[in-house]
N, C-alpha and C. Protein backbone atom coordinates (compact mmCIF):
# COMPACT_ATOMS: atom_id res chain seq x y z
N UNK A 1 0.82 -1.16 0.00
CA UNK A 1 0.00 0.00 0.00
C UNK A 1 0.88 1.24 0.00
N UNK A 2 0.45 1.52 -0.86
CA UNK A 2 1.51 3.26 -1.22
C UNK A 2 0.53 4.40 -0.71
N UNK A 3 1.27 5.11 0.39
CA UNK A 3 0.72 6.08 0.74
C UNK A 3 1.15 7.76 -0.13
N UNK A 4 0.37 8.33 -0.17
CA UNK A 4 0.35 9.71 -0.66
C UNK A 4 0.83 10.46 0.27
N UNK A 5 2.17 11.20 -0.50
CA UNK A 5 2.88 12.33 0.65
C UNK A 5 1.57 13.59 -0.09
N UNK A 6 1.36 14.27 1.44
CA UNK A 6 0.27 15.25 0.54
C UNK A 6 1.75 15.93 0.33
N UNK A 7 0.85 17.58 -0.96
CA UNK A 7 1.49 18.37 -1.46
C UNK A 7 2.16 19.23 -0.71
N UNK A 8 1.62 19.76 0.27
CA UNK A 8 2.36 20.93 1.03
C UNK A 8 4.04 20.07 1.66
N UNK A 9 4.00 19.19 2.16
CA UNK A 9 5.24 18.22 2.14
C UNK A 9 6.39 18.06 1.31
N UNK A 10 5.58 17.87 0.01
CA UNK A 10 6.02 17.32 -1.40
C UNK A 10 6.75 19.18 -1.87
N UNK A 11 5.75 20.01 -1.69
CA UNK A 11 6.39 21.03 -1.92
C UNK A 11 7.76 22.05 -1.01
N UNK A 12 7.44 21.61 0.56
CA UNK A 12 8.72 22.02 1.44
C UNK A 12 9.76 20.70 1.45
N UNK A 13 9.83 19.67 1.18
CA UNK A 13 10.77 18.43 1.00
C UNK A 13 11.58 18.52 -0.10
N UNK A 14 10.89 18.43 -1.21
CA UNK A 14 11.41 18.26 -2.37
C UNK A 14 12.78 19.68 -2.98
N UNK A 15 12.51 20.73 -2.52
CA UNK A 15 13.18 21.55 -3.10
C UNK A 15 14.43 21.40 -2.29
N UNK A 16 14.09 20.99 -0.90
CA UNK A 16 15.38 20.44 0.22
C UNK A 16 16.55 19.66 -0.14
N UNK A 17 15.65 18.66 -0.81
CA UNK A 17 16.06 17.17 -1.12
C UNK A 17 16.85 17.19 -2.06
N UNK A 18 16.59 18.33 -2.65
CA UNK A 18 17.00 18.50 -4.51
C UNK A 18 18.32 19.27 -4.09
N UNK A 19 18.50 20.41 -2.77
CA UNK A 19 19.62 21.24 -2.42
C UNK A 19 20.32 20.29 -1.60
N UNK A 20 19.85 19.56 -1.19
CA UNK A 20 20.77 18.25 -0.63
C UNK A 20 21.64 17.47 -1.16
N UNK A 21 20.90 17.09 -2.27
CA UNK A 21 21.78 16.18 -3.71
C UNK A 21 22.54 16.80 -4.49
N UNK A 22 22.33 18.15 -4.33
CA UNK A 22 23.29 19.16 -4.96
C UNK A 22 24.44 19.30 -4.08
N UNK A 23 24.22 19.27 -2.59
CA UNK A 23 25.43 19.46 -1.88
C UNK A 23 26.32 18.39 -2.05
N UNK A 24 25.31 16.90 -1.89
CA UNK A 24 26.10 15.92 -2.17
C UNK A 24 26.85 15.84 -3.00
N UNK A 25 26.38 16.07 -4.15
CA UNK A 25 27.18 15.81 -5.75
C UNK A 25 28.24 17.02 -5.33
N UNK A 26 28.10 18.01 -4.49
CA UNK A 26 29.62 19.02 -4.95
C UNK A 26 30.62 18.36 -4.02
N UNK A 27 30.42 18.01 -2.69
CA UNK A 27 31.00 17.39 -1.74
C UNK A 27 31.56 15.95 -2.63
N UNK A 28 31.11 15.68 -3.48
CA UNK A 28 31.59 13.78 -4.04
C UNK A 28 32.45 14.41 -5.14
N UNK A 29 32.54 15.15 -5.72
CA UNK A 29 33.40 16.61 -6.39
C UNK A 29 34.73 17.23 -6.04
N UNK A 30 33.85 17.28 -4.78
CA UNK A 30 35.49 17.91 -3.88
C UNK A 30 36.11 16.67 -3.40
N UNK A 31 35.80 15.53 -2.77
CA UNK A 31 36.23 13.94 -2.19
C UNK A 31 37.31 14.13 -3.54
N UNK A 32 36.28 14.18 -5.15
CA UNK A 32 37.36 13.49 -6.13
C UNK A 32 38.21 14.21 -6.27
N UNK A 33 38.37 15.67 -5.98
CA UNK A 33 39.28 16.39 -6.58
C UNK A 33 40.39 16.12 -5.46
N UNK A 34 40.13 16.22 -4.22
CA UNK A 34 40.99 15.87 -3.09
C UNK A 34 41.58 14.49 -3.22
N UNK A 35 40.84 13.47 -3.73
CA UNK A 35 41.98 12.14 -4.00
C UNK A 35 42.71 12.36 -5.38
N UNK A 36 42.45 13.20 -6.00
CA UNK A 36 43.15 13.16 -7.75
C UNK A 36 44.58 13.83 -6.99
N UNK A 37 44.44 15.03 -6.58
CA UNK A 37 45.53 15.88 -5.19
C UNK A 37 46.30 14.92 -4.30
N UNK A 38 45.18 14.32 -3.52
CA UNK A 38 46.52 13.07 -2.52
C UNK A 38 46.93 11.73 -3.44
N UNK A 39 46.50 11.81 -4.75
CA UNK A 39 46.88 10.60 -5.35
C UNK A 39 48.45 11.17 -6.15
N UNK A 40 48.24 12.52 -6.62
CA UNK A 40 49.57 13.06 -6.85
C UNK A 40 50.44 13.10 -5.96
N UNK A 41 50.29 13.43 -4.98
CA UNK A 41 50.92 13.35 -4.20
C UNK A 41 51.91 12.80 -3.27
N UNK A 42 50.78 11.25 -3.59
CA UNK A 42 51.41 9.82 -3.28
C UNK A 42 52.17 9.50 -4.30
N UNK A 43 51.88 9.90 -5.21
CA UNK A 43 53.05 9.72 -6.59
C UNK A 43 54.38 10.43 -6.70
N UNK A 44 54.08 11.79 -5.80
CA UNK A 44 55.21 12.39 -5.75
C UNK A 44 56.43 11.96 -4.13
N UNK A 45 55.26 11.35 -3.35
CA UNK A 45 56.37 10.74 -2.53
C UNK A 45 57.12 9.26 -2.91
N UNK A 46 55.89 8.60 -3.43
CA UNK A 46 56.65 7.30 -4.19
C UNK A 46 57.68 7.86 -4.76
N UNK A 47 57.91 8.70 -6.03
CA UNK A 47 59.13 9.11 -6.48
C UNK A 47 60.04 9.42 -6.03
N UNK A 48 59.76 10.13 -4.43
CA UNK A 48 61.15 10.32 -3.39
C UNK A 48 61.61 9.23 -2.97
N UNK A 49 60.58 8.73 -2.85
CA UNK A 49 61.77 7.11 -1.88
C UNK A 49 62.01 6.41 -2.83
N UNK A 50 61.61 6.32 -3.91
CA UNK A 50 62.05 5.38 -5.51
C UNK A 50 63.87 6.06 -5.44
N UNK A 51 63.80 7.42 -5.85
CA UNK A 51 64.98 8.17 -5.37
C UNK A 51 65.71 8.29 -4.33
N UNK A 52 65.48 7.99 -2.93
CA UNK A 52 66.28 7.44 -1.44
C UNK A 52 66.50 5.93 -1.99
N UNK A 53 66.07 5.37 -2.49
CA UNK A 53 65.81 3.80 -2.87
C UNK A 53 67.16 3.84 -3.74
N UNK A 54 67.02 4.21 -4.76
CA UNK A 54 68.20 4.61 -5.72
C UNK A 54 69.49 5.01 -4.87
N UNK A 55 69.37 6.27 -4.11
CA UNK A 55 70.94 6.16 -3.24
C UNK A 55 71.74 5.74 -1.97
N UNK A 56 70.23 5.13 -1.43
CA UNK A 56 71.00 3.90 -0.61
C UNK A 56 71.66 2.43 -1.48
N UNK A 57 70.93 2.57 -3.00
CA UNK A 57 71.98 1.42 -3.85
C UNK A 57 72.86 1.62 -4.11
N UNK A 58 73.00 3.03 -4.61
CA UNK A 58 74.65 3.66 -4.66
C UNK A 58 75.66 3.69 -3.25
N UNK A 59 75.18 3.67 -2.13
CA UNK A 59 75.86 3.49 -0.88
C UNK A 59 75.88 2.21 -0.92
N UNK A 60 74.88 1.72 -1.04
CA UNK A 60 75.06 0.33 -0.38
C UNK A 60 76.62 -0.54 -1.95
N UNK A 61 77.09 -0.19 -2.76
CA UNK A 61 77.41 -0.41 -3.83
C UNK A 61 79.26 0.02 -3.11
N UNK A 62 79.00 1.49 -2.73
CA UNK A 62 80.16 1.95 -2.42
C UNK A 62 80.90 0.97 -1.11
N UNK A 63 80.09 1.08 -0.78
CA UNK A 63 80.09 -0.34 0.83
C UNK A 63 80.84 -1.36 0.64
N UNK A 64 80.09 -2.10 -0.76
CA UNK A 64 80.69 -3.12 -1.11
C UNK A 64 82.37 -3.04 -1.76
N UNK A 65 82.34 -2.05 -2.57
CA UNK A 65 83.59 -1.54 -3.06
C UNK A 65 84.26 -1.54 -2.09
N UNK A 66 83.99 -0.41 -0.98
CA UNK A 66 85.21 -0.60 0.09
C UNK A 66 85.23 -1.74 1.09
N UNK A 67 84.16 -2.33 1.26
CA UNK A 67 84.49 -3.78 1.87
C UNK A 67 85.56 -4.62 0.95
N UNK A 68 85.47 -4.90 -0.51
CA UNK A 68 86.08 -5.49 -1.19
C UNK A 68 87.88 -4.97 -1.45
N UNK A 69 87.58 -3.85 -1.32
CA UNK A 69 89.30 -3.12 -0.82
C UNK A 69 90.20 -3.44 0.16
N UNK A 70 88.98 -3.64 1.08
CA UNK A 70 89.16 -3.79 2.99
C UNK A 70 89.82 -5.45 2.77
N UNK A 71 88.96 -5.88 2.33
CA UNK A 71 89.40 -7.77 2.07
C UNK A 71 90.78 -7.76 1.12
N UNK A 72 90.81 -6.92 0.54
CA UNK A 72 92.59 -7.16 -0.41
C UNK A 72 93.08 -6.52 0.36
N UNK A 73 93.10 -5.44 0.91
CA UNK A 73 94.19 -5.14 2.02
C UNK A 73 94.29 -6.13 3.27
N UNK A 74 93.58 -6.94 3.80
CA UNK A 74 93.17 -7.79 4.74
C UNK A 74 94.69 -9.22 4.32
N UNK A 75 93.97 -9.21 2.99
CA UNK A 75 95.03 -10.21 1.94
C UNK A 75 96.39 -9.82 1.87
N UNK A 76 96.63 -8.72 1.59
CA UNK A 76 98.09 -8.26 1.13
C UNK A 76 98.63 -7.95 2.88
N UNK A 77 97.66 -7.47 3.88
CA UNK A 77 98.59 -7.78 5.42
C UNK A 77 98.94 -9.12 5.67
N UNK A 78 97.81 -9.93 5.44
CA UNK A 78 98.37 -11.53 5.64
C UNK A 78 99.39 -11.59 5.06
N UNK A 79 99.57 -11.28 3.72
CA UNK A 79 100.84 -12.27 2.80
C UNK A 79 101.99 -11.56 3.39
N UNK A 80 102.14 -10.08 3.76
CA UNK A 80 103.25 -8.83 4.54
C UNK A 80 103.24 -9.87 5.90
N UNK A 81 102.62 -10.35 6.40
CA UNK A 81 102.90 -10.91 7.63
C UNK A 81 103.87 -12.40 7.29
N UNK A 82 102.92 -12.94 6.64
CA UNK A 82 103.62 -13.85 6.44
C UNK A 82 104.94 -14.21 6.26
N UNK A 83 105.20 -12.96 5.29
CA UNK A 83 106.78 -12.62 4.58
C UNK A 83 107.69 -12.16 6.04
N UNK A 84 106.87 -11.19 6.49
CA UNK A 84 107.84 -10.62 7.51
C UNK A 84 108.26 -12.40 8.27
N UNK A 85 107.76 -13.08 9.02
CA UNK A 85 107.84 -14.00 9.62
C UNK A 85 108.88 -14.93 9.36
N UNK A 86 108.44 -15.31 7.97
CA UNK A 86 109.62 -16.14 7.38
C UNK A 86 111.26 -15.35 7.62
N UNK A 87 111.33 -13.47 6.94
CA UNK A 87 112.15 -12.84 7.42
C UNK A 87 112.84 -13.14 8.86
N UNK A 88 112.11 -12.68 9.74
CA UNK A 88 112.49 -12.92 10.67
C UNK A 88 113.24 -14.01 11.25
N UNK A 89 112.51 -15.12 10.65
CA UNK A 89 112.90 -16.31 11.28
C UNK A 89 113.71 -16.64 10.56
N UNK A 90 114.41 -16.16 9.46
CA UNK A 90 115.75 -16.16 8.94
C UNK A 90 116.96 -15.17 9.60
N UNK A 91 116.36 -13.92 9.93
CA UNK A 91 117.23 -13.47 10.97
C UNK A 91 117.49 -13.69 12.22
N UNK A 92 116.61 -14.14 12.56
CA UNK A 92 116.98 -15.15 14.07
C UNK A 92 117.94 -15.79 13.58
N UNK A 93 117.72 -17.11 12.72
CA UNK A 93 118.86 -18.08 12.27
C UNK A 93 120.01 -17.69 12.06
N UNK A 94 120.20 -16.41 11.46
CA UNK A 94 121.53 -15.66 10.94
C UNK A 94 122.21 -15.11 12.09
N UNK A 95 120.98 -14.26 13.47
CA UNK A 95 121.89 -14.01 14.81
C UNK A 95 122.39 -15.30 15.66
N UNK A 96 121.78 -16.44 15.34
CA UNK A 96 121.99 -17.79 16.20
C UNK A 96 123.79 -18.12 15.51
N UNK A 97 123.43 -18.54 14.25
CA UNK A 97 124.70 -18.36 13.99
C UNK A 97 126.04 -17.95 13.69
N UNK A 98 125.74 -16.36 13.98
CA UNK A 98 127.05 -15.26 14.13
C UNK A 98 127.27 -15.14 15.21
N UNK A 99 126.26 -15.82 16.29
CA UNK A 99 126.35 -16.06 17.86
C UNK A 99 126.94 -17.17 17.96
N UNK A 100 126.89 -18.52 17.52
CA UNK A 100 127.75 -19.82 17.33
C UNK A 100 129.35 -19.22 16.70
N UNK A 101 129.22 -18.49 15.40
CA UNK A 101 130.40 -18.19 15.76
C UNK A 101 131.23 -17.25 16.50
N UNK A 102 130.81 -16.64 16.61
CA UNK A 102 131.47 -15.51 17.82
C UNK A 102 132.01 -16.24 18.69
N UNK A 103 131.05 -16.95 19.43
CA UNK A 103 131.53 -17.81 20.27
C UNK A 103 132.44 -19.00 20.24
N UNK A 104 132.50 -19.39 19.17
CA UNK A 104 133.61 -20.26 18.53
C UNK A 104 134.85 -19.14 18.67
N UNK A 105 134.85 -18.62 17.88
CA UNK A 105 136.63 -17.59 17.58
C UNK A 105 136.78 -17.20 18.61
N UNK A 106 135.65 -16.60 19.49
CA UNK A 106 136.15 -16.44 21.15
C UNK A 106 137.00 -17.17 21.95
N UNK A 107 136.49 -18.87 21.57
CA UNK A 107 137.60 -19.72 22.42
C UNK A 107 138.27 -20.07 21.65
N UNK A 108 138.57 -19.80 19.97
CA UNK A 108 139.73 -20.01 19.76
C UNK A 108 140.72 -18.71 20.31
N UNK A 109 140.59 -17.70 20.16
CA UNK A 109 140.86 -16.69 20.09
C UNK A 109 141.71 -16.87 22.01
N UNK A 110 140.96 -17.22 22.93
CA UNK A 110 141.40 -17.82 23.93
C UNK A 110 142.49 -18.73 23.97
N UNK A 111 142.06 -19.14 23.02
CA UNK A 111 143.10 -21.12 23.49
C UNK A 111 144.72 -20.04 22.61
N UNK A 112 144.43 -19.20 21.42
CA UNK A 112 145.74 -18.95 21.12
C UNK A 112 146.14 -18.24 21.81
N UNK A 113 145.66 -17.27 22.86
CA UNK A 113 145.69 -16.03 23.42
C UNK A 113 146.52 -17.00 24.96
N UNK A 114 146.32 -17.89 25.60
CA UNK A 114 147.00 -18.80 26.02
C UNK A 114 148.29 -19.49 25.65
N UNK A 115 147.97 -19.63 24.41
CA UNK A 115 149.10 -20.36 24.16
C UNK A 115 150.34 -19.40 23.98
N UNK A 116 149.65 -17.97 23.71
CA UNK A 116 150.98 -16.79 23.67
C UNK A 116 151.12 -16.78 25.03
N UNK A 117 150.12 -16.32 25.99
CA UNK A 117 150.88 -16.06 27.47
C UNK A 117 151.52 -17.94 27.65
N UNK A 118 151.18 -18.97 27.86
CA UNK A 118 152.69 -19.84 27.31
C UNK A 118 154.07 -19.01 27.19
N UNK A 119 153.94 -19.03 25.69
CA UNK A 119 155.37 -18.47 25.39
C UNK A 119 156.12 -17.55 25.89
N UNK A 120 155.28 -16.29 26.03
CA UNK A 120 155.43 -15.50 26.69
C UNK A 120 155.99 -15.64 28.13
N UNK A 121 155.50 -16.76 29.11
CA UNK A 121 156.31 -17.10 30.46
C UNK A 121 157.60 -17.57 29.96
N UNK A 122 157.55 -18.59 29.00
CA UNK A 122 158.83 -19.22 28.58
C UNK A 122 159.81 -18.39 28.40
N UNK A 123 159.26 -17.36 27.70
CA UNK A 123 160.13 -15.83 27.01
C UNK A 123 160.93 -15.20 28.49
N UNK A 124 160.40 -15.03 29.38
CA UNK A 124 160.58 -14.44 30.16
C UNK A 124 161.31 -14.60 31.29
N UNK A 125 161.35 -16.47 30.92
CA UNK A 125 162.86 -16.64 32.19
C UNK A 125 163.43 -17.02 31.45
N UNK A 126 163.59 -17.02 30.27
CA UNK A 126 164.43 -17.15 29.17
C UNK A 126 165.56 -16.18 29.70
N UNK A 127 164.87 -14.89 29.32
CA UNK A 127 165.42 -13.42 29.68
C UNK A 127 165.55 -13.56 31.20
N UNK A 128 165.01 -13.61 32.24
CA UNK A 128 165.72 -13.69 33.70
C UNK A 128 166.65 -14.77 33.64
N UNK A 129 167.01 -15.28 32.84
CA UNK A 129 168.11 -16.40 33.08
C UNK A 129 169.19 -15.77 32.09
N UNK A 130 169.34 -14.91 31.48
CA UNK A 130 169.78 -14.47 30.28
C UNK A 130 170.45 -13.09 31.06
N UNK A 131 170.03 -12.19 31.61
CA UNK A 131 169.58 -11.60 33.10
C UNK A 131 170.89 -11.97 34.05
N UNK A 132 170.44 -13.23 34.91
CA UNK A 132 171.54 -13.73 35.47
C UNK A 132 173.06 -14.36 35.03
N UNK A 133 172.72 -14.73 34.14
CA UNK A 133 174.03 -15.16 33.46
C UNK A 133 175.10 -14.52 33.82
N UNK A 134 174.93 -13.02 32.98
CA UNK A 134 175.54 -12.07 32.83
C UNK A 134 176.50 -11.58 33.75
C-alpha cells in the first residue's frame, strides 16, 4: 500500500532534497578532486623514496667496493705478515749463527791467546836467566 505524501510536504521536502543532492554531488566533487591531489601526491612521494631507494643502492654499492678493498688489504697484510715471519725467522737463524760463531773464535781466540801467554812465560825466564848469566 503506497501512501500519498500530501502536497504541502512534497512542496517544502522536495526543493530540500533537490539542495541536498546538490550538496552531495559538490562534496563527491570535492572527495574526487581531493583524492586526484593526494593521489599526486602519493606519486610524488613514491618518487622520493624510488629516489632514497636509488641512493641507498649507490651506498650500499660503495660499501661493497670498500668492503672489497678492505678484504685485499686484509690479503696483502696476511701475505706482509707472512713474509715478515719467514724474514724474521731467517734473521733469528743468521743471529743464532754469528752467535755460534762468535763464540767459537772467542775460544779459539782464547786457546791462542794462552798459548801466547805460554810463550810469553817461557820468554821471560828465558830473559831472567839471560839476566843472570851475565
Amino acid at each position: 500500500m503506497v501512501e500519498r505524501v500530501p502536497g504541502w510536504l512534497e512542496r517544502v521536502l522536495l526543493p530540500q532534497i533537490a539542495e541536498v543532492k546538490g550538496d552531495i554531488k559538490a562534496i563527491n566533487g570535492r572527495i574526487d578532486g581531493l583524492e586526484g591531489k593526494m593521489e599526486g601526491r602519493f606519486d610524488a612521494i613514491d618518487g622520493r623514496f624510488d629516489a632514497i631507494d636509488g641512493r641507498f643502492g649507490a651506498i650500499d654499492g660503495k660499501f661493497e667496493g670498500i668492503e672489497g678493498r678492505l678484504d685485499g688489504i686484509d690479503g696483502r697484510i696476511d701475505g706482509l705478515e707472512a713474509k715478515m715471519e719467514g724474514e724474521f725467522r731467517a734473521v733469528h737463524s743468521e743471529i743464532r749463527r754469528l752467535d755460534e760463531s762468535f763464540h767459537s773464535e772467542t775460544r779459539r781466540f782464547d786457546e791462542k791467546f794462552q798459548g801466547v801467554e805460554k810463550r810469553l812465560d817461557v820468554v821471560e825466564r828465558r830473559v831472567e836467566e839471560l839476566e843472570h848469566s851475565k
